[in-house]
N, C-alpha and C. Protein backbone atom coordinates (compact mmCIF):
# COMPACT_ATOMS: atom_id res chain seq x y z
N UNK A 1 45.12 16.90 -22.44
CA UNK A 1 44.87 16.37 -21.10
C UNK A 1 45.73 15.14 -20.86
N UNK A 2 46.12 14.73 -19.77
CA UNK A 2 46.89 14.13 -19.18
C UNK A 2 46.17 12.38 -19.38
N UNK A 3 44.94 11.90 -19.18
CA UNK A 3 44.64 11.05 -19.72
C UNK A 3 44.79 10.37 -21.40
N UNK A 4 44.38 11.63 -22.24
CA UNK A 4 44.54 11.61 -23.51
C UNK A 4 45.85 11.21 -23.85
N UNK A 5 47.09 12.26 -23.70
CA UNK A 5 48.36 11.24 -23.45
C UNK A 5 48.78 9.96 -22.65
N UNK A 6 48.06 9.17 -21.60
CA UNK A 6 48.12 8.10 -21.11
C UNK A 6 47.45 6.97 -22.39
N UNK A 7 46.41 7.76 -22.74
CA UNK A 7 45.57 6.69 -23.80
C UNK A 7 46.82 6.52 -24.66
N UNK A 8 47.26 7.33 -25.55
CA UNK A 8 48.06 7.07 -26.74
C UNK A 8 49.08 6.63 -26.55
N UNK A 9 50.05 6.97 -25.54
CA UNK A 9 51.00 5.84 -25.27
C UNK A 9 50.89 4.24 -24.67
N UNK A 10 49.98 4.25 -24.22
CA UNK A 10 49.49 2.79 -23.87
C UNK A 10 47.66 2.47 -24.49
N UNK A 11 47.85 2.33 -25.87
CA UNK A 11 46.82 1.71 -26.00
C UNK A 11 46.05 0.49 -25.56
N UNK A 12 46.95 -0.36 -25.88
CA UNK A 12 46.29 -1.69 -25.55
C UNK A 12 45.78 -1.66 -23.96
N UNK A 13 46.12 -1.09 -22.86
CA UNK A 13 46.03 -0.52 -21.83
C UNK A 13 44.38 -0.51 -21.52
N UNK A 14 44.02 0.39 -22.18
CA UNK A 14 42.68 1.53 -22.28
C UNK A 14 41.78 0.28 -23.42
N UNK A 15 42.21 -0.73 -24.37
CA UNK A 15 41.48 -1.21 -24.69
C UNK A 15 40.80 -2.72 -23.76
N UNK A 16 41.73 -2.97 -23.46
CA UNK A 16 41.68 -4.29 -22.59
C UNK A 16 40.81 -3.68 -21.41
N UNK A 17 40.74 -2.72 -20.48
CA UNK A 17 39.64 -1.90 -19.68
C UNK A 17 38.40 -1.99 -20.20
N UNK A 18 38.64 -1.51 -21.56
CA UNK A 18 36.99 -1.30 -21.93
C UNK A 18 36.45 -2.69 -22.15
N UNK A 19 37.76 -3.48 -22.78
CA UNK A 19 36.44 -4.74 -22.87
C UNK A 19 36.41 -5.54 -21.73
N UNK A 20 37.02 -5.30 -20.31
CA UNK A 20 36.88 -5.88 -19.12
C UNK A 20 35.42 -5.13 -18.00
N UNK A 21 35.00 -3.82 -18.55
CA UNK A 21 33.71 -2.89 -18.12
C UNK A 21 32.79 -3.90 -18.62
N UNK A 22 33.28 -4.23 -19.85
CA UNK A 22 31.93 -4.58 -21.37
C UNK A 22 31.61 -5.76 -20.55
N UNK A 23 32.48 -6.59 -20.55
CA UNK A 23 32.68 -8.32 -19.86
C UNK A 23 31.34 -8.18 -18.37
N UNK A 24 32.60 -7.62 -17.24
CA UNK A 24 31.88 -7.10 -16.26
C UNK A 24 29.88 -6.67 -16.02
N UNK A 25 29.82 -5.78 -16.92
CA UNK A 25 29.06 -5.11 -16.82
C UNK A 25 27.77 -6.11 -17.30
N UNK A 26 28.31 -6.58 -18.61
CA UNK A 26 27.17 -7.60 -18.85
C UNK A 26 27.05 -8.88 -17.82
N UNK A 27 27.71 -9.32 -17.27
CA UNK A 27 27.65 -10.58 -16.11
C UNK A 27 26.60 -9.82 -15.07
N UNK A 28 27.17 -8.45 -14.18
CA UNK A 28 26.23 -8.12 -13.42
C UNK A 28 24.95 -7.49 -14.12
N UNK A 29 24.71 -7.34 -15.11
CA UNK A 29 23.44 -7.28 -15.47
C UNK A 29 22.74 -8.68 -15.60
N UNK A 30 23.26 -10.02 -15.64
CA UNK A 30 22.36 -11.08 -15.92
C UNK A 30 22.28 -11.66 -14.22
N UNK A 31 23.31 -11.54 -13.34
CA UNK A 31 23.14 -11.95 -12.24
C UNK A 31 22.86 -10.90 -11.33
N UNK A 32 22.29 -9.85 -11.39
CA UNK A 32 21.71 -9.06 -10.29
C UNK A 32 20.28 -9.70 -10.09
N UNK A 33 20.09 -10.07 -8.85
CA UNK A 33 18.63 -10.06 -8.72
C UNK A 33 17.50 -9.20 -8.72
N UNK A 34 16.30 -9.75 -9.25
CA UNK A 34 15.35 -8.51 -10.06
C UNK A 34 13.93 -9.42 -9.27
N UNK A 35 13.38 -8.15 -9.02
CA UNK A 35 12.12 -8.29 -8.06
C UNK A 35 10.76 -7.35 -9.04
N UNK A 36 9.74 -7.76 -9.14
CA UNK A 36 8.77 -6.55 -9.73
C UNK A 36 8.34 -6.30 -8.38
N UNK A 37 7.71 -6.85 -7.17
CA UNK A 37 7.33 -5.98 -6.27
C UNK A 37 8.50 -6.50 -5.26
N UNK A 38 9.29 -5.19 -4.85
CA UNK A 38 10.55 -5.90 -3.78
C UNK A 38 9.93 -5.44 -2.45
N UNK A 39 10.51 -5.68 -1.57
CA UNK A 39 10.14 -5.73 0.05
C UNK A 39 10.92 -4.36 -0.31
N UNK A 40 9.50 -3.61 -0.10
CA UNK A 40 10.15 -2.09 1.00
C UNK A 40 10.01 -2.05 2.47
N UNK A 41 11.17 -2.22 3.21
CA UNK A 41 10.73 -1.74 4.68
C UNK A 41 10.47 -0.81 5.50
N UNK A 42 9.70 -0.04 4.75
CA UNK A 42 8.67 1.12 5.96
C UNK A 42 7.65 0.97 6.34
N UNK A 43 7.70 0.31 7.55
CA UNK A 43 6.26 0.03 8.09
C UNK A 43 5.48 1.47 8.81
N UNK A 44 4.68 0.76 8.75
CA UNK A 44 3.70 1.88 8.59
C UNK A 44 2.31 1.26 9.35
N UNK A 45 1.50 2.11 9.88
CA UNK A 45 0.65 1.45 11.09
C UNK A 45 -0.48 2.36 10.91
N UNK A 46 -1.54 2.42 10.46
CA UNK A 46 -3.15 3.46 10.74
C UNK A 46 -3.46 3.28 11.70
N UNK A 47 -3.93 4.17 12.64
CA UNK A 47 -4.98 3.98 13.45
C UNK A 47 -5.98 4.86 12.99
N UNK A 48 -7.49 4.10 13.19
CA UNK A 48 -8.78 4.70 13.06
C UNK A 48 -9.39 4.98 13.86
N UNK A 49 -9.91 6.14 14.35
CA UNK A 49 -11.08 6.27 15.09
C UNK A 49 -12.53 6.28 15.08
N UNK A 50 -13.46 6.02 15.10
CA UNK A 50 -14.71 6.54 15.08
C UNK A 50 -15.87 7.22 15.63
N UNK A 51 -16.52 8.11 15.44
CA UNK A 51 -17.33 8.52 16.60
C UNK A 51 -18.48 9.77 15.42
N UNK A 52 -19.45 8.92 15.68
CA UNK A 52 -20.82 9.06 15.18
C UNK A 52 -20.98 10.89 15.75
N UNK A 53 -21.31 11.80 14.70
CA UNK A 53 -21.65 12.75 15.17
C UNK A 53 -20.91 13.91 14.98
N UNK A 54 -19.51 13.84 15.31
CA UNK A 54 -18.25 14.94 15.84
C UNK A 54 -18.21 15.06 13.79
N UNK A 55 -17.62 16.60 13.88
CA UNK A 55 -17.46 17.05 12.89
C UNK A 55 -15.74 17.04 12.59
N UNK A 56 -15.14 17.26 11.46
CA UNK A 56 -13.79 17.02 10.90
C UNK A 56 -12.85 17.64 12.10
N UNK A 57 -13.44 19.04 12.76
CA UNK A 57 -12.82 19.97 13.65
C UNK A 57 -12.60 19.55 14.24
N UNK A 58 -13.87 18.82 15.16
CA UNK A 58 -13.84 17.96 16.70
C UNK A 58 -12.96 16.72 16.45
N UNK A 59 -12.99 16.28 15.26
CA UNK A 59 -12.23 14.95 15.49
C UNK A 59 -10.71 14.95 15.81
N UNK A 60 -10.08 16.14 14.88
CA UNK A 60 -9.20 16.60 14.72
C UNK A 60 -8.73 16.90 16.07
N UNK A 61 -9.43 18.02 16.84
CA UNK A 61 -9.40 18.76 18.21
C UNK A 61 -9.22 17.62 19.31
N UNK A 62 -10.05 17.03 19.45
CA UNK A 62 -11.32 16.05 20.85
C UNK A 62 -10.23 14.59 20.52
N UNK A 63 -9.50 14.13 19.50
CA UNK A 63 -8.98 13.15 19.64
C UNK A 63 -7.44 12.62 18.69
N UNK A 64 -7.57 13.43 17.45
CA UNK A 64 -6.31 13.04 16.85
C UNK A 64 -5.13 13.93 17.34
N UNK A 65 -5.48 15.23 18.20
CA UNK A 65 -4.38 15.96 18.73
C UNK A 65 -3.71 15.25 19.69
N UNK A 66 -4.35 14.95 20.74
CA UNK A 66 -4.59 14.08 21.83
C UNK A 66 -3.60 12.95 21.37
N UNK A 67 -4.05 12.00 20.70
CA UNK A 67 -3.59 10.77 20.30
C UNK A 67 -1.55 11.05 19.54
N UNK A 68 -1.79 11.96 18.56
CA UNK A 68 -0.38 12.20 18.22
C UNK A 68 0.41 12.74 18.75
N UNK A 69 -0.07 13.56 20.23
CA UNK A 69 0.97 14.05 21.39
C UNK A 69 1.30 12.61 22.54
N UNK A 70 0.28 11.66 22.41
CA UNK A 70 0.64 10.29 23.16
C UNK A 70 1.85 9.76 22.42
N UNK A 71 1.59 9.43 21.39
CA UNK A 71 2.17 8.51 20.44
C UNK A 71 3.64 8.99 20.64
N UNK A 72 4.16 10.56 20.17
CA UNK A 72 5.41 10.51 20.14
C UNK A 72 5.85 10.57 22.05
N UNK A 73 5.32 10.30 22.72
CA UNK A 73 6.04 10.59 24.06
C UNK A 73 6.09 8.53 24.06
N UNK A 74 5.54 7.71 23.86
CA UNK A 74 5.16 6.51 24.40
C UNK A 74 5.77 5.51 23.08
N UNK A 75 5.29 5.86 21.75
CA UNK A 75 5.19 4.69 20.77
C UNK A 75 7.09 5.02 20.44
N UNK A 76 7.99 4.09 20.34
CA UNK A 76 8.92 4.32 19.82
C UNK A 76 9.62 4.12 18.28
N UNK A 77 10.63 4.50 17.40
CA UNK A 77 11.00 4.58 16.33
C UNK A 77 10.39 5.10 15.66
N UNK A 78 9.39 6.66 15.71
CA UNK A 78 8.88 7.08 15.07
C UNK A 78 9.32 8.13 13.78
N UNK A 79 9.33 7.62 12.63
CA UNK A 79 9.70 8.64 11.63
C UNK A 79 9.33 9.96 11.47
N UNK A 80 7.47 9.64 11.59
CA UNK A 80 7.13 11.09 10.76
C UNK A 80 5.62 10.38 11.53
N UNK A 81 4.30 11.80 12.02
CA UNK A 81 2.91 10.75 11.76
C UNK A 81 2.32 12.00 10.78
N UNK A 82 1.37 11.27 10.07
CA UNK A 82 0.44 11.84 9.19
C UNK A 82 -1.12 11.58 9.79
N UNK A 83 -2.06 12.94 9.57
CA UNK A 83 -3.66 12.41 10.40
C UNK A 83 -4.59 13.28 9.09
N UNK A 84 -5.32 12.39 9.09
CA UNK A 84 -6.63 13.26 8.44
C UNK A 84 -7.97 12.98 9.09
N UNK A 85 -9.15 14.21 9.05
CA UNK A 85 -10.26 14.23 10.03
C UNK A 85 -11.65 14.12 8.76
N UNK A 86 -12.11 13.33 9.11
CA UNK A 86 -13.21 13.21 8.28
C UNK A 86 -14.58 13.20 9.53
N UNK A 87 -16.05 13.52 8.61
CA UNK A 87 -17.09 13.29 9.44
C UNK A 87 -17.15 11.97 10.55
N UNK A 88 -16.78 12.29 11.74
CA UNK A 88 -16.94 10.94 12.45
C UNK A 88 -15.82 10.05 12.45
N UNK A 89 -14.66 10.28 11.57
CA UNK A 89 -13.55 8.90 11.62
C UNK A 89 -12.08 10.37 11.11
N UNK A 90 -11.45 9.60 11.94
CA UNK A 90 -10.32 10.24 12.05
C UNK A 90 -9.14 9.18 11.89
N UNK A 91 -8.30 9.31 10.74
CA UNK A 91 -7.20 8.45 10.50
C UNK A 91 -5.94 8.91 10.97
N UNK A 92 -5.20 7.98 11.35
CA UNK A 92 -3.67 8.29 12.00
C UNK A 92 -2.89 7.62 11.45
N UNK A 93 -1.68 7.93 10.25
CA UNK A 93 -0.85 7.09 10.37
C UNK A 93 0.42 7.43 10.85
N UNK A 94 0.96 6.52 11.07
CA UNK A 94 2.22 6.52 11.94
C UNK A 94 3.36 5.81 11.12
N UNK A 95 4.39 6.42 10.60
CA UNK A 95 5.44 5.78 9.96
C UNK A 95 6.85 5.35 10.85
N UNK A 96 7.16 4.06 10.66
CA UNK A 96 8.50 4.20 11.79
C UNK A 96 9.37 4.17 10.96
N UNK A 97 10.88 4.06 11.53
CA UNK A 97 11.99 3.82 10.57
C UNK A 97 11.83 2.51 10.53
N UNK A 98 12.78 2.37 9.46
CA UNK A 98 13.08 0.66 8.92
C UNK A 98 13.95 0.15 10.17
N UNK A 99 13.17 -1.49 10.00
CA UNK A 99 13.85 -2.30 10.67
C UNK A 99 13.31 -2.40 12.16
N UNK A 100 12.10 -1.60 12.24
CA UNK A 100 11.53 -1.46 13.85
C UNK A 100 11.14 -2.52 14.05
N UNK A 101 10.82 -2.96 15.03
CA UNK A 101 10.34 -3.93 15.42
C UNK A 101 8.41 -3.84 15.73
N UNK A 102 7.94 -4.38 14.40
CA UNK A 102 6.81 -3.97 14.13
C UNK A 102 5.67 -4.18 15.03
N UNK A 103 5.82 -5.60 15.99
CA UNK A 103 4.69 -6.39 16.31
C UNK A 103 4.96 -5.52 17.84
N UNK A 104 5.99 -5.46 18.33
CA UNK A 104 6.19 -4.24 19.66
C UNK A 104 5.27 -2.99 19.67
N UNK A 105 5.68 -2.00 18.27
CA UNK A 105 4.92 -0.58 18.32
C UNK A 105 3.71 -1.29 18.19
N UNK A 106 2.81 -2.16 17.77
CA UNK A 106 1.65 -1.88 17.46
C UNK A 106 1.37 -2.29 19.07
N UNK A 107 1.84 -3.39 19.77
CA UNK A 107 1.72 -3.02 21.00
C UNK A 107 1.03 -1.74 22.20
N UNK A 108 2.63 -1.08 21.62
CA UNK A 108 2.60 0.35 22.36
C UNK A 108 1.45 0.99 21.59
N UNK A 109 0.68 1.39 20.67
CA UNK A 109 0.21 2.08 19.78
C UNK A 109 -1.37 1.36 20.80
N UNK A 110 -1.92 -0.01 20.88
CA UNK A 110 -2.89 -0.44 21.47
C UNK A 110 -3.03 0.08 22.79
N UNK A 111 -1.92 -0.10 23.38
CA UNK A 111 -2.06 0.02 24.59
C UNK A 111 -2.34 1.56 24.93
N UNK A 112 -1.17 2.40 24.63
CA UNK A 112 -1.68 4.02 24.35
C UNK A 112 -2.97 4.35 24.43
N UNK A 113 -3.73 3.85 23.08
CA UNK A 113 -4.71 3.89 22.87
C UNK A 113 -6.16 3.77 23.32
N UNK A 114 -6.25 2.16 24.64
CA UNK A 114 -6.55 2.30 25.18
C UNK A 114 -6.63 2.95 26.75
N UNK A 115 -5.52 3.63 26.91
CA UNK A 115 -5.55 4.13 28.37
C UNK A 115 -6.01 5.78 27.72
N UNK A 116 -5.90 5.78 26.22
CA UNK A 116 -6.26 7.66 26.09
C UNK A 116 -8.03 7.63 25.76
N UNK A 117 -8.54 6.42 25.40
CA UNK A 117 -10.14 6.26 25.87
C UNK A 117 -11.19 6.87 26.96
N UNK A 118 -9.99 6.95 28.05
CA UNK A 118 -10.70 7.72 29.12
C UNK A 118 -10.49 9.09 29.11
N UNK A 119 -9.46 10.08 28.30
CA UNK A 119 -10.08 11.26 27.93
C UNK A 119 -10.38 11.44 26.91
N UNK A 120 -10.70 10.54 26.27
CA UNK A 120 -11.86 11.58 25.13
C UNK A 120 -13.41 10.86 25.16
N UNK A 121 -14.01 11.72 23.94
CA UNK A 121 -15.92 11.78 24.25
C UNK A 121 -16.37 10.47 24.79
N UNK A 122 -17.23 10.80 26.05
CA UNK A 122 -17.80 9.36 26.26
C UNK A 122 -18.27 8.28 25.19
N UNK A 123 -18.26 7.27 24.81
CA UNK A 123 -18.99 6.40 24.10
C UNK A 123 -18.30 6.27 23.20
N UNK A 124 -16.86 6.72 23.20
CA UNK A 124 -15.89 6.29 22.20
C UNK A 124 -15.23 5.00 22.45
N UNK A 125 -15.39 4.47 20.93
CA UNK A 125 -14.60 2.87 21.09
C UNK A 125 -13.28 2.65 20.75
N UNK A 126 -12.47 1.98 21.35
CA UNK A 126 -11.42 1.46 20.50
C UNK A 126 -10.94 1.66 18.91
N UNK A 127 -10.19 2.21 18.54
CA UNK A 127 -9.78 2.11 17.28
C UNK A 127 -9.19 1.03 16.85
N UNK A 128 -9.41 1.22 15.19
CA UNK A 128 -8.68 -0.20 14.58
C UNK A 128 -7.51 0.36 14.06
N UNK A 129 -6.25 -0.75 14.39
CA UNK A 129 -5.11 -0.63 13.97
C UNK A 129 -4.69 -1.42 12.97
N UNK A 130 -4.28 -0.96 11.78
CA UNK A 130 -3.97 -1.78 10.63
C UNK A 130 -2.24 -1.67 10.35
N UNK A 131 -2.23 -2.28 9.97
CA UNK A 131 -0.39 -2.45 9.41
C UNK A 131 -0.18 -2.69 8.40
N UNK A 132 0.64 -2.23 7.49
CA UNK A 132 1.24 -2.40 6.15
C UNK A 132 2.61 -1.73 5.77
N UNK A 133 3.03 -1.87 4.76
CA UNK A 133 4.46 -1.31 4.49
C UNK A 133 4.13 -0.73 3.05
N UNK A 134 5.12 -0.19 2.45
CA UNK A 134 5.16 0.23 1.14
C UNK A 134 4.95 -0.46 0.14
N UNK A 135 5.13 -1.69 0.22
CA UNK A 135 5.46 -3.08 -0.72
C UNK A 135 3.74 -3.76 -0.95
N UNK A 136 3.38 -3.38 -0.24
CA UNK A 136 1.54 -4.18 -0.17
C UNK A 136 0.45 -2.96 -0.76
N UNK A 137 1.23 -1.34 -0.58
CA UNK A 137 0.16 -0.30 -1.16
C UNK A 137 -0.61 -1.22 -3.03
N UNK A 138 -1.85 -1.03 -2.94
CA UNK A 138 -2.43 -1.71 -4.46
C UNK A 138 -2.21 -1.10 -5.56
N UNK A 139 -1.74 -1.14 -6.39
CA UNK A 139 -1.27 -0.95 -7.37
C UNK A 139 -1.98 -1.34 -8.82
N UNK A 140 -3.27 -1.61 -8.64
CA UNK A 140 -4.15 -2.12 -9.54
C UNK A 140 -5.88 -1.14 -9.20
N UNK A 141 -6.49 -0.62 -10.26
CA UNK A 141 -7.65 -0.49 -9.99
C UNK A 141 -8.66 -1.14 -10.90
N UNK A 142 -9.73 -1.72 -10.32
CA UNK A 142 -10.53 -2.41 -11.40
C UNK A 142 -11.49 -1.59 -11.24
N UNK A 143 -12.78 -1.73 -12.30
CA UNK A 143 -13.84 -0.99 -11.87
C UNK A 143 -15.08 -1.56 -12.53
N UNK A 144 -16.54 -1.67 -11.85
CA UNK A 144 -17.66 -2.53 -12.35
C UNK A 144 -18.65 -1.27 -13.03
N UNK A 145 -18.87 -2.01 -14.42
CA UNK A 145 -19.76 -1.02 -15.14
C UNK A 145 -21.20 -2.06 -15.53
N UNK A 146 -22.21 -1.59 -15.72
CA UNK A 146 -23.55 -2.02 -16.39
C UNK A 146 -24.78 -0.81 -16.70
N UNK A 147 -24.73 -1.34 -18.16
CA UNK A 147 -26.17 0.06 -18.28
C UNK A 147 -27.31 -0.47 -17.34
N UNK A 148 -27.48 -1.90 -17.38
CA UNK A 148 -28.99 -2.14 -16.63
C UNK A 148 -28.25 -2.89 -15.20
N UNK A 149 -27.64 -2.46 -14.43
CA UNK A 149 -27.28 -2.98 -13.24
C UNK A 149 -27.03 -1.29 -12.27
N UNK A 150 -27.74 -1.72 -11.30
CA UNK A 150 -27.74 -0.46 -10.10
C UNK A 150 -26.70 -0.66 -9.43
N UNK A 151 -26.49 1.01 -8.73
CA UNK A 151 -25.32 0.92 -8.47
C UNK A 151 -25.14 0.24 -6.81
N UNK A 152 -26.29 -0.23 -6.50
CA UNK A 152 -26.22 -1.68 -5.24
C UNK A 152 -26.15 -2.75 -5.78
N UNK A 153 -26.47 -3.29 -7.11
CA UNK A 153 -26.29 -4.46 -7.54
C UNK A 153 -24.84 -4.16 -8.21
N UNK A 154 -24.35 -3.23 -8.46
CA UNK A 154 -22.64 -3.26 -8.55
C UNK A 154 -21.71 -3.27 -7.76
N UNK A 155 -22.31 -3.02 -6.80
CA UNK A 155 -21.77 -2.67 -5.36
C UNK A 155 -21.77 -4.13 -4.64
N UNK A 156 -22.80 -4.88 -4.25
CA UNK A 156 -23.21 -6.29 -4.00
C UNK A 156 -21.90 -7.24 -4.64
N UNK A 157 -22.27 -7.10 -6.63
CA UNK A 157 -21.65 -7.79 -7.15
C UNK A 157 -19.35 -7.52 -7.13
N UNK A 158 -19.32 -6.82 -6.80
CA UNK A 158 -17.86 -6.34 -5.81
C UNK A 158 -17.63 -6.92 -4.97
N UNK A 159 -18.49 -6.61 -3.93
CA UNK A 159 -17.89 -7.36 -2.48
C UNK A 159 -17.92 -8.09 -2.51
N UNK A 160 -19.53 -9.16 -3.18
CA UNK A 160 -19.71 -10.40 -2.46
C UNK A 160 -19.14 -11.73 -3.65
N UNK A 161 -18.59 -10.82 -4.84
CA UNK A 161 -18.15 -11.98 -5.62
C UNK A 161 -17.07 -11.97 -6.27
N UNK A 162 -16.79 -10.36 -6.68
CA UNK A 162 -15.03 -10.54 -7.17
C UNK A 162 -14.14 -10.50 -5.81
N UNK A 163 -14.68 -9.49 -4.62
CA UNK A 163 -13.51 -9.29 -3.79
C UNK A 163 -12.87 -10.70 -2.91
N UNK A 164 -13.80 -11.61 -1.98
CA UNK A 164 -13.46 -12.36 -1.40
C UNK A 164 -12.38 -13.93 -2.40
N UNK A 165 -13.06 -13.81 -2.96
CA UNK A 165 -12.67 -15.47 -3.44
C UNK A 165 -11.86 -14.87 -4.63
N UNK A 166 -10.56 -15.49 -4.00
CA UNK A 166 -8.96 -15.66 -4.98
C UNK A 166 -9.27 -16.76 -5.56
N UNK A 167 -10.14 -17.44 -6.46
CA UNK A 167 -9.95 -18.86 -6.97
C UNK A 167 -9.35 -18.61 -8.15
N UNK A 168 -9.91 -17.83 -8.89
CA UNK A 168 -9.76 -17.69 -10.22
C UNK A 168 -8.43 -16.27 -10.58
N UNK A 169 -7.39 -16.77 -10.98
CA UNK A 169 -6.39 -15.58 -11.30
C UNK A 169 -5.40 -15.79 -12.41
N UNK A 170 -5.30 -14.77 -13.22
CA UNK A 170 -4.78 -14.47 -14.26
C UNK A 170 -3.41 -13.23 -14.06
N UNK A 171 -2.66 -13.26 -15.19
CA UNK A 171 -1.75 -12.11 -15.34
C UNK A 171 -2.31 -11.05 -16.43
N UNK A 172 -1.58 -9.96 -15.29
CA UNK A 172 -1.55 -9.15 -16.48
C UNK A 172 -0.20 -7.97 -16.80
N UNK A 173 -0.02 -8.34 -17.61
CA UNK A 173 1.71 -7.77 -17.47
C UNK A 173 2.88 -7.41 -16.31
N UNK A 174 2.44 -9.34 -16.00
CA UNK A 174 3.29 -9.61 -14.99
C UNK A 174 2.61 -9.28 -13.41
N UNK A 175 1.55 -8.94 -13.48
CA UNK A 175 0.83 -8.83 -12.35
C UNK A 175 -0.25 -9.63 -12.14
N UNK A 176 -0.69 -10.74 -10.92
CA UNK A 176 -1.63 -11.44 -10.75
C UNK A 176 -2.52 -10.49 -10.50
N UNK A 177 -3.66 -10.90 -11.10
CA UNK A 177 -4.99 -10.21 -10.96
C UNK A 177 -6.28 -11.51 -10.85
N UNK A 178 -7.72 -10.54 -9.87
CA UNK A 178 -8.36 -11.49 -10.11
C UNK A 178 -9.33 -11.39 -11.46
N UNK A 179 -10.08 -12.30 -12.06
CA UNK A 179 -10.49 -11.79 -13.43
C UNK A 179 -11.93 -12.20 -13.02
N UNK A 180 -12.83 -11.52 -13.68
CA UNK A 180 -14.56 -12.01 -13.69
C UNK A 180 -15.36 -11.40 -14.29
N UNK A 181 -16.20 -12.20 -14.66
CA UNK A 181 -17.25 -11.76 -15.44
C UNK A 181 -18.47 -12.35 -15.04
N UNK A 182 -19.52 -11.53 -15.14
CA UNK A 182 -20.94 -11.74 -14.95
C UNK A 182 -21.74 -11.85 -15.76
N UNK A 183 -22.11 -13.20 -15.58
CA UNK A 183 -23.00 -14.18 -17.14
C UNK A 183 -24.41 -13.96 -16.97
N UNK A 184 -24.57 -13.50 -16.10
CA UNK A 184 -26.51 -13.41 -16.29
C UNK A 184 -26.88 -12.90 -17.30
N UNK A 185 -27.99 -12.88 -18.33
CA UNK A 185 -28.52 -12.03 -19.15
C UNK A 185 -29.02 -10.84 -18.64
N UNK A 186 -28.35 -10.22 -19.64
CA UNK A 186 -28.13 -8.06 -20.00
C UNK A 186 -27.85 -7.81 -18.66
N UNK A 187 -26.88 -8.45 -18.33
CA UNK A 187 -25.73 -7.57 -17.49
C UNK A 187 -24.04 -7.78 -18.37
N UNK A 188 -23.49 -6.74 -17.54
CA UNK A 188 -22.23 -6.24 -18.40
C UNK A 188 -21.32 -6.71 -17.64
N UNK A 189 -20.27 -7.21 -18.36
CA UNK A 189 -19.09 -7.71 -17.47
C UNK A 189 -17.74 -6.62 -16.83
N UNK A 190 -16.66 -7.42 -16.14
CA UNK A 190 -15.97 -6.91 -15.41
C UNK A 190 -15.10 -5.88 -16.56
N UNK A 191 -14.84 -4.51 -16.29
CA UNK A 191 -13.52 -4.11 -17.13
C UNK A 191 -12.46 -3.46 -16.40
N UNK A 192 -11.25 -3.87 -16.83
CA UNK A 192 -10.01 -3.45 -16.18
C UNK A 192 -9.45 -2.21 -17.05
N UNK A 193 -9.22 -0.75 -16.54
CA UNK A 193 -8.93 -0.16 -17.22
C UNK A 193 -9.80 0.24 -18.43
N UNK A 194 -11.63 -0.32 -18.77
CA UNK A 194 -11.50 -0.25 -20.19
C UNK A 194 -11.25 -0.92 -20.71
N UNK A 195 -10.81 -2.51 -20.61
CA UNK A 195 -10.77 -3.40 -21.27
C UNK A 195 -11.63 -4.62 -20.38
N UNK A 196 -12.81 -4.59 -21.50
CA UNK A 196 -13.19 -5.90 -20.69
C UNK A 196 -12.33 -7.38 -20.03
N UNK A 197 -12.90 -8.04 -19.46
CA UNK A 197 -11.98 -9.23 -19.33
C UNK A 197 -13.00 -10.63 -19.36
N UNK A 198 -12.51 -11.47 -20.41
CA UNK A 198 -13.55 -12.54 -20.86
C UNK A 198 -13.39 -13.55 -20.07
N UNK A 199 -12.62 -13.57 -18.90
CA UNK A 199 -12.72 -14.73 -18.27
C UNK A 199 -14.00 -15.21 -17.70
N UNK A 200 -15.08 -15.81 -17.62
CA UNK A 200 -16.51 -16.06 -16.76
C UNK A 200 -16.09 -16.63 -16.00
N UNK A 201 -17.34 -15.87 -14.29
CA UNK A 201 -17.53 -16.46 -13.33
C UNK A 201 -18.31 -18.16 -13.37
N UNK A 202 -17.46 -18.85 -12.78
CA UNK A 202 -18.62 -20.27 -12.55
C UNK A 202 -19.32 -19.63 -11.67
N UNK A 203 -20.11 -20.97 -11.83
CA UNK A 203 -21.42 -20.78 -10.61
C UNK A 203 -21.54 -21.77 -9.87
């Protein structure tokens, strides 16, 4: 091959390359910037509905059809929408392309929303619109165990004491987490994965 004879008549050539890749290659490996969670920009927008009563069909039928034939005539930069119908609540999400101008669609998406109120079931309210991107999906699951704790006093002890209050936070392979434990006698503390975590709640 035609390289192979380039190599052998010009060695030094082909060596001085490789150790200018080697050189190269290691510099942009120490100066590339490195992110563990980087900004993805696909925003992304839910809307929820609710309505006491209507079955997965009706929700589907009576309001998320409705709503995703508004959306693409009215909401603009739309990628793709995704809907699922559950008893009574019907989710919409709506993906735009990158770079939309986020605080606009949710705009259009409200406003839509409320002028399509007047055709569907009486006594329907407003939906909630949430926003997020790829970069904020959670990426952590914790989970509360106790042999002698019910599953409302696990439930209680979730919301009303690990979820709200960020005071207390730890890593865990490079990920902030919140950590807790529950000191009352013969109750069981927090475990992540299966591994307990000994940090204690103050009081």
């Amino acid at each position: 091959m035609w390289i192979v004879r380039v190599a052998l008549k010009r060695p030094y050539t082909f060596v001085v390359l490789a150790i200018l890749i080697l050189i190269l290659g290691t510099l942009s490996s120490f100066r590339t910037p490195t992110d563990i969670f980087p900004n993805i920009n696909i925003p992304v927008v839910s809307i929820i509905w609710n309505y006491t009563g209507l079955s997965p069909t009706e929700m589907s039928n009576r309001i998320i059809t409705l709503q995703e034939r508004n959306l693409t005539t009215i909401v603009n930069d739309i990628e793709h929408i995704e809907s699922q119908s559950l008893n009574g609540i019907a989710v919409i999400k709506v993906f735009f392309h990158p770079g939309v101008n986020i605080s606009m669609a949710i705009a259009q998406i409200a406003g839509q929303s409320q002028t399509q109120l007047k055709q569907l079931p009486a006594g329907t309210t407003p939906p909630l619109i949430i926003t997020y991107s790829a970069s904020s999906v959670p990426i952590l699951q914790m989970a509360l165990s106790g042999p002698t704790l019910s599953e409302q006093q696990l439930n209680d002890l979730g919301l009303n004491f690990h979820h709200p209050a960020p005071a207390y936070l730890s890593t865990w392979h490079g990920c902030p987490v919140s950590l807790w434990r529950q000191t009352a006698p013969g109750s069981s503390g927090l475990k992540y994965c299966g591994t307990p975590i000994e940090r204690p709640l103050s009081s």
